[in-house]
Protein backbone atom coordinates (compact mmCIF):
# COMPACT_ATOMS: atom_id res chain seq x y z
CA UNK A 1 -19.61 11.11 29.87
CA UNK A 2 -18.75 12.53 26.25
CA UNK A 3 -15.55 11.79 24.77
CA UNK A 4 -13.26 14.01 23.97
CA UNK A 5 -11.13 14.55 20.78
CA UNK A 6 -7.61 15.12 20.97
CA UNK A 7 -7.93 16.05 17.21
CA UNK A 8 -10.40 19.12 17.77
CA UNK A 9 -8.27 20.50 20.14
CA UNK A 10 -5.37 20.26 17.94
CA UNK A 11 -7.28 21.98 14.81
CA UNK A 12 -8.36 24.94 17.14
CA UNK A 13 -4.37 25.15 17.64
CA UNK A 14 -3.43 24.81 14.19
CA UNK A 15 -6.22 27.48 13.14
CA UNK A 16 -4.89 29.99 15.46
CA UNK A 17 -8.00 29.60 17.97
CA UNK A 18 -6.35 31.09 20.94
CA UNK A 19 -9.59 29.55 22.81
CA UNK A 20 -9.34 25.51 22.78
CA UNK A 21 -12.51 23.49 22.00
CA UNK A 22 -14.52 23.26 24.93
CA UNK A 23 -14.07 20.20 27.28
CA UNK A 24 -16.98 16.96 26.68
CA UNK A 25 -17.54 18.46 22.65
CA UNK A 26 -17.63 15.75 20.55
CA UNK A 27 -16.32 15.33 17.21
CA UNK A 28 -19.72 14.41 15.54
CA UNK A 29 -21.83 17.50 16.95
CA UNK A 30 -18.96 19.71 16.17
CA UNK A 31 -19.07 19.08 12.44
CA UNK A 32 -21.61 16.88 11.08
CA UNK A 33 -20.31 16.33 8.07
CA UNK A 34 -18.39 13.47 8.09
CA UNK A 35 -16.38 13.41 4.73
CA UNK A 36 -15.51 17.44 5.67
CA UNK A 37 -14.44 16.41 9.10
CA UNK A 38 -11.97 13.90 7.93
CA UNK A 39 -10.49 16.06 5.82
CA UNK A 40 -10.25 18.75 8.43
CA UNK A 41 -8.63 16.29 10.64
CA UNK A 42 -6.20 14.85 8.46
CA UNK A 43 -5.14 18.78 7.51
CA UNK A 44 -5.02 19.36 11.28
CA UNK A 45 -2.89 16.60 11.88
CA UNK A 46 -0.41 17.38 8.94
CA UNK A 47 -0.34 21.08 10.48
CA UNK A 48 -0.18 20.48 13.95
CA UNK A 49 2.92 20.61 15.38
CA UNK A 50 4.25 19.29 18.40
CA UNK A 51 3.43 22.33 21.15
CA UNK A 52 -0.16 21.87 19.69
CA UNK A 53 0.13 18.27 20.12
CA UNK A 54 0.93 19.09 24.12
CA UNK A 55 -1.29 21.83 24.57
CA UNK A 56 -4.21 19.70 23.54
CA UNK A 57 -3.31 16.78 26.03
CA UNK A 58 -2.31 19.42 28.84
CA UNK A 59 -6.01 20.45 27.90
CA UNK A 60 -6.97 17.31 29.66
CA UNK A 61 -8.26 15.48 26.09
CA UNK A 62 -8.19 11.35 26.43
CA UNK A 63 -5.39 10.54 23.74
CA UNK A 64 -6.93 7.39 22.98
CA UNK A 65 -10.65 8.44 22.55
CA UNK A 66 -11.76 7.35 19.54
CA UNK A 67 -13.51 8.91 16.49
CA UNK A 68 -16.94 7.31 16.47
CA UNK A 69 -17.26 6.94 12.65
CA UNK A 70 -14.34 5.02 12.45
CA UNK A 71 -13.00 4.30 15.38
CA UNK A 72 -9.79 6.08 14.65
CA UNK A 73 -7.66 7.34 17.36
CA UNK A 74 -5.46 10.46 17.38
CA UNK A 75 -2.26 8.35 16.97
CA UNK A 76 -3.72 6.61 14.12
CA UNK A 77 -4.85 9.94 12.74
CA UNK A 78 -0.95 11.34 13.42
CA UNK A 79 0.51 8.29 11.82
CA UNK A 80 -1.71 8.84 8.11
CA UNK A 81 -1.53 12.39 8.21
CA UNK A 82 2.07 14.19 10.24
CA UNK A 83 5.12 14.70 9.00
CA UNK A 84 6.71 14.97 12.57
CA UNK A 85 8.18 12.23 14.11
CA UNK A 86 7.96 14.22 17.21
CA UNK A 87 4.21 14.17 17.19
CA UNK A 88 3.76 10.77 17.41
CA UNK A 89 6.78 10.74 20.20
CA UNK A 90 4.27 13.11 22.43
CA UNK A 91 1.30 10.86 21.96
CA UNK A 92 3.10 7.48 22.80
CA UNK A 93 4.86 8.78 25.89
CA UNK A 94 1.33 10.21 26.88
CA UNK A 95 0.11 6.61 27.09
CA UNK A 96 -1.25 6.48 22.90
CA UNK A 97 -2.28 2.40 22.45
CA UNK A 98 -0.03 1.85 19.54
CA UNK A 99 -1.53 -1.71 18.90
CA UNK A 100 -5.32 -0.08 18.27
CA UNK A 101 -7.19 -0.71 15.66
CA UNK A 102 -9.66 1.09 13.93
CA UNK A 103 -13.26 -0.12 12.75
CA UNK A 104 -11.35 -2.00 9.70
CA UNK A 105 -9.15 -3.54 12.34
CA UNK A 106 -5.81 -0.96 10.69
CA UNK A 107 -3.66 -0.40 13.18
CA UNK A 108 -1.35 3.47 13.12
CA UNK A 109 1.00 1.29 11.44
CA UNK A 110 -0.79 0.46 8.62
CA UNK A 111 -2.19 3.24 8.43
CA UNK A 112 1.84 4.76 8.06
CA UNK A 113 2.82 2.29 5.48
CA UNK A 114 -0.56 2.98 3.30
CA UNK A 115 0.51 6.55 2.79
CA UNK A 116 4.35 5.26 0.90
CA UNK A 117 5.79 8.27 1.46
CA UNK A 118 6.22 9.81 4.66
CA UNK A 119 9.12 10.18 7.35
CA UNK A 120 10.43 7.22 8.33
CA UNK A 121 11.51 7.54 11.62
CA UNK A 122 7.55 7.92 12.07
CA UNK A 123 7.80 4.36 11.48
CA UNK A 124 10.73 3.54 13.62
CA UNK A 125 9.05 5.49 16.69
CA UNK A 126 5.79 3.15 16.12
CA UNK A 127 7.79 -0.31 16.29
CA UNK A 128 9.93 1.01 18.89
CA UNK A 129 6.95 1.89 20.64
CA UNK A 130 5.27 -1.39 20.27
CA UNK A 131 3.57 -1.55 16.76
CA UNK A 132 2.99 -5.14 16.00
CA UNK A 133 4.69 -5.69 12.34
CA UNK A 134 2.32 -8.54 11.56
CA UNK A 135 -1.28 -7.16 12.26
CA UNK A 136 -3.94 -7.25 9.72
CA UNK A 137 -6.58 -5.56 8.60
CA UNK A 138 -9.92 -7.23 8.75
CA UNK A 139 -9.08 -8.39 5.08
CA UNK A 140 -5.79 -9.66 5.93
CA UNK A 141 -3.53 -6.59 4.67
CA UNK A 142 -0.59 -6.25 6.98
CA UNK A 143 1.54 -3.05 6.53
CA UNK A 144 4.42 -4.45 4.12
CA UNK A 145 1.26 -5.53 2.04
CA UNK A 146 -0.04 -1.80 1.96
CA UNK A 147 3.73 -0.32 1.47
CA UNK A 148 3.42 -2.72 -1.50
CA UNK A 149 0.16 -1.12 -2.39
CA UNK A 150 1.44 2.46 -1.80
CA UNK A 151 2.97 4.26 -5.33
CA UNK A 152 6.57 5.79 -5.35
CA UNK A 153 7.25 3.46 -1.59
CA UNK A 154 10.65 3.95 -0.87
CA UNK A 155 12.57 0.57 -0.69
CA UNK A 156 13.76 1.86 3.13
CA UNK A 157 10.24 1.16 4.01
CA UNK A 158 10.38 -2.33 2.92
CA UNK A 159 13.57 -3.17 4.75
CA UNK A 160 12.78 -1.20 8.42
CA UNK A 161 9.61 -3.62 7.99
CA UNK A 162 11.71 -6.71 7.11
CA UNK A 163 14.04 -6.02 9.43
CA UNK A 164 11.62 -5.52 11.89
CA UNK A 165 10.42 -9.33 11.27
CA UNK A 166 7.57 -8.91 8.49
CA UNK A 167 6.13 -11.99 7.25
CA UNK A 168 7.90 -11.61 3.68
CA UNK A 169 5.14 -14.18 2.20
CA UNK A 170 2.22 -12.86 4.31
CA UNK A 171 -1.63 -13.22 2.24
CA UNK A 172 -4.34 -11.33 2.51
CA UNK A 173 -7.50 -12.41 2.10
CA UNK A 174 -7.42 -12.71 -1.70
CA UNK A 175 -4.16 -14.37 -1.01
CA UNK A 176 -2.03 -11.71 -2.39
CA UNK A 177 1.39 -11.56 -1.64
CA UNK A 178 3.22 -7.95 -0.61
CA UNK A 179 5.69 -9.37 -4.01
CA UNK A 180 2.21 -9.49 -6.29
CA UNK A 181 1.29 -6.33 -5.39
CA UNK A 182 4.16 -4.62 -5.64
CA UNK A 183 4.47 -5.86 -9.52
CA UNK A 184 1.03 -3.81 -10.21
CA UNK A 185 2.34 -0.69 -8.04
CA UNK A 186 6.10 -0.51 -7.46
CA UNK A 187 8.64 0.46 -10.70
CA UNK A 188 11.44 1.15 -8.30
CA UNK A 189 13.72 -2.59 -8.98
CA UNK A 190 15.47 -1.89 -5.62
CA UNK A 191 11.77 -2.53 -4.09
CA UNK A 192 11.90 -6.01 -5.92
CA UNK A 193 15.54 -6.46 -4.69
CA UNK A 194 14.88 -6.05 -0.83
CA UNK A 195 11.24 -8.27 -1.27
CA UNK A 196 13.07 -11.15 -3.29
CA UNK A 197 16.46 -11.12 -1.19
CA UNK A 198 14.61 -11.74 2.01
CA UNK A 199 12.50 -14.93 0.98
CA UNK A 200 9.67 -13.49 -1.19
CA UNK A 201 8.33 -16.60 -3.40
CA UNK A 202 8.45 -15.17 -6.78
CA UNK A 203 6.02 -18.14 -7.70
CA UNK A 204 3.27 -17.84 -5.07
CA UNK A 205 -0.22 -16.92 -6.18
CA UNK A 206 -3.31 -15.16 -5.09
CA UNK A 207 -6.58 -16.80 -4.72
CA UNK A 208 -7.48 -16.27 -8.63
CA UNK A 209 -4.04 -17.58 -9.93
CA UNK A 210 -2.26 -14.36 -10.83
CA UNK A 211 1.44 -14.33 -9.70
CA UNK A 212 4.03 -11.38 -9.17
CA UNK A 213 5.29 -11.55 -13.12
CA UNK A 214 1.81 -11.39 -14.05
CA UNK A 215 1.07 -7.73 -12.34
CA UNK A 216 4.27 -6.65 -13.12
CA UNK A 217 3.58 -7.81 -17.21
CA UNK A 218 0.27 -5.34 -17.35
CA UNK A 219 2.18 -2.64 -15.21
CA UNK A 220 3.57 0.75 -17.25
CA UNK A 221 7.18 0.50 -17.86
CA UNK A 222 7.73 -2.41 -15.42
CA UNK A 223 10.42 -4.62 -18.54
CA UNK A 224 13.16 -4.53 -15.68
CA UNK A 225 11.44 -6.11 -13.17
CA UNK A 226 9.64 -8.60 -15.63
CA UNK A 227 13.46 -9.73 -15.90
CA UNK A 228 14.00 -9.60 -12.60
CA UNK A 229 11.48 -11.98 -11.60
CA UNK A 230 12.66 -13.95 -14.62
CA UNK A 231 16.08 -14.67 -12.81
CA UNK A 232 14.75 -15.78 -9.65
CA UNK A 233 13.00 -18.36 -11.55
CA UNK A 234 9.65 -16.94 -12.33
CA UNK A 235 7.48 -19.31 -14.08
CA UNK A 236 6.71 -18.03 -17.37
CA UNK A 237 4.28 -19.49 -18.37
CA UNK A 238 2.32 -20.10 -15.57
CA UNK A 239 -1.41 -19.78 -15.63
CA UNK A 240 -4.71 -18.01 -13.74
CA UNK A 241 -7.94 -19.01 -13.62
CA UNK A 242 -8.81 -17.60 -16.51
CA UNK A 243 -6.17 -19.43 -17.96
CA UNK A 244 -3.64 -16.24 -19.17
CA UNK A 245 -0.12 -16.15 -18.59
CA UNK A 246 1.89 -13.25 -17.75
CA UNK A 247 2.36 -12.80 -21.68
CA UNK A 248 -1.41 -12.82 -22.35
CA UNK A 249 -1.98 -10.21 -19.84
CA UNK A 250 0.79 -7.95 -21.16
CA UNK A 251 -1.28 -8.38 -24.46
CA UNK A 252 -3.73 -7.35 -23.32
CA UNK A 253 -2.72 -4.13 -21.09
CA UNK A 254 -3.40 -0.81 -22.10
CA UNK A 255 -0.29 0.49 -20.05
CA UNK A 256 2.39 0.03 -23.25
CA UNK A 257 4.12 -2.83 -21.73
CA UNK A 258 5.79 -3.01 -24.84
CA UNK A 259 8.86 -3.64 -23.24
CA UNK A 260 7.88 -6.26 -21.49
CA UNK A 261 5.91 -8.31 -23.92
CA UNK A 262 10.00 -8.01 -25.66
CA UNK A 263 11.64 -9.50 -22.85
CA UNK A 264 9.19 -12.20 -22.72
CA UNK A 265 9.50 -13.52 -25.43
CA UNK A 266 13.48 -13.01 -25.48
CA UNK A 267 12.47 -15.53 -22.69
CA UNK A 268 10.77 -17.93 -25.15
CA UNK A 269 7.49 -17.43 -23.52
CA UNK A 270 4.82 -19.52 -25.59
CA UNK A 271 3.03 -17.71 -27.49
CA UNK A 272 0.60 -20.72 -28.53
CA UNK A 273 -0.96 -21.00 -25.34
CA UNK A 274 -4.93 -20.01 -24.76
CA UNK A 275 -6.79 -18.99 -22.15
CA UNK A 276 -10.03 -20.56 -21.09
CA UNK A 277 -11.88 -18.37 -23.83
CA UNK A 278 -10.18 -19.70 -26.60
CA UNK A 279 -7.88 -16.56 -26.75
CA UNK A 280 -3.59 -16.24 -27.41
CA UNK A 281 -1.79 -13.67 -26.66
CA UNK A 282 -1.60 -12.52 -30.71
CA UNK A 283 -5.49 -12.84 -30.31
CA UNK A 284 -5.78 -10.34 -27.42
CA UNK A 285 -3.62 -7.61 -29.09
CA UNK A 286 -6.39 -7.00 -31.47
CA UNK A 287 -8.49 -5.52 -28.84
CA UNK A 288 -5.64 -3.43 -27.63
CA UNK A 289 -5.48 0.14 -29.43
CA UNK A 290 -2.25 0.84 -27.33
CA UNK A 291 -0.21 -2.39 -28.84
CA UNK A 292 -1.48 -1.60 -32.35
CA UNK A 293 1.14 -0.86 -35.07
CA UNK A 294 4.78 -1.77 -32.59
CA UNK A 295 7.36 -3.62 -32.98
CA UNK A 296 5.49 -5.71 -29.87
CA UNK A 297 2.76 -5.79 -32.19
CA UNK A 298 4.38 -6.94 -35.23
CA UNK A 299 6.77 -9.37 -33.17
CA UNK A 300 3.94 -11.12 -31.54
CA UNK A 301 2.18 -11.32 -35.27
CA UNK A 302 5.30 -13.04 -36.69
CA UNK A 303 5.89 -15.95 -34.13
CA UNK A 304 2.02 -16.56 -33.80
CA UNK A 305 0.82 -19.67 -36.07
């Protein structure tokens, strides 16, 4: 028997095809193109509202047929793409497995929190509903890791999913922390505040060595949360494996972390140290157009031997 695909039906809806899809049409032979029909989907599902939602299941489509390029169901589609909560109310009360997962092994969950901006009580309706705030991706991303990853995340995100029991120090598979990837996305301190306040370890490290104060030192405009992971105890001066320090790599950014190179050093970082190459942080500047000719510049110039 043919599956078939809640989303179709919904896009025929949304379209204003009075005449639904007909029933056993697969995705795939409906539109070939694969890249075109995910985009069609996602705009379907952003469109779609919640009498298209029912008319499509009334229709008699299996709500947790998947799609077969990538095995993504229609509440996993709902959860990236909608903007009504109501949407994804329809699909769980018509049976929607809220802990599937897709060829990647994202659950509708993840899939929420990777978008950062969204309605949230889309993502109260999925942990009400069952949504298990721990699951991983096959590379070990769980959704607070992917808010983290997500520009312009509201801090609300962060504390539905803490309070909802998130593993605040959870790794993925490079052994990044949702903290060390929020210091190379997030600008908003009150992110930092919620991550830090409920157990983050400002000194843990990915697989490579880089720690939260090192993103955050290469990250544009990022000086007040270099000193707030400065006050709950940062280490300074700590080192990758390429030997840099959070200094070093604020050297060597091109996003003007002039700011921040300031308030380390107001912090008495050392500006002696080298990495494994042989390089300081004076050393790295002169590669760095962007740090050329300010007062970061000329600072770093003055306290390097």
């Amino acid at each position: 028997m043919k599956h078939v695909y809640v989303i179709v039906s919904v896009f025929a809806v949304v379209a204003g095809n009075t005449q639904p899809v007909a029933a056993g049409e697969p995705l795939a032979e409906s539109h070939p193109d694969s890249d075109w029909e995910w985009e069609l989907s996602c705009i379907a599902w952003w469109r779609a509202s919640p009498d298209a939602v029912r008319a499509a299941l009334s229709a008699g489509h299996e709500v947790n047929a998947r799609r077969k390029e990538d095995g993504l169901t229609a509440l996993m589609l709902a959860a990236k793409c909608t903007r009504d909560s109501e949407v994804i109310q329809i699909l769980l009360d018509a049976g929607a497995d809220v802990k599937a997962r897709d060829q990647h092994r994202n659950t509708a969950l993840i899939h929420w929190a990777a978008r950062g901006v969204g309605n949230f009580e889309i993502m109260k309706r999925l942990l009400d509903g069952g949504a298990e705030v721990n699951a991983h991706d096959k590379d070990g991303w769980t959704a607070l890791i992917a808010a983290a990853a997500a520009r312009r995340t509201n801090p609300e995100v962060f504390e539905i999913l803490v309070d909802a029991g998130a593993d605040i120090n959870a790794r993925n598979k490079g052994g990044v922390t949702a903290l060390i990837v929020a210091g190379a996305h997030q600008q908003k301190p009150e992110v930092f505040e919620v991550l830090l306040q409920a157990g983050a370890n400002v000194n843990a490290r990915a697989d490579d060595g880089s720690t939260a104060l090192m993103t955050a030192s290469m990250a544009y405009r990022s000086y007040q949360l270099v000193e707030m992971l400065l006050h709950a105890g940062a280490e300074i001066d700590a080192r990758d494996e390429r030997g840099r320090t959070a200094l070093m790599w604020a050297a060597a950014s091109g996003n003007y972390p002039t700011e921040s190179i300031h308030v380390l050093l107001d912090a008495v970082a050392d500006v002696d140290m080298k990495d494994v190459e042989g390089n300081t942080a004076w050393d790295l500047t002169q590669n760095n157009e962007h740090l050329q000719g300010t007062d970061a510049y000329r600072r770093l110039h003055d306290l390097s031997r």
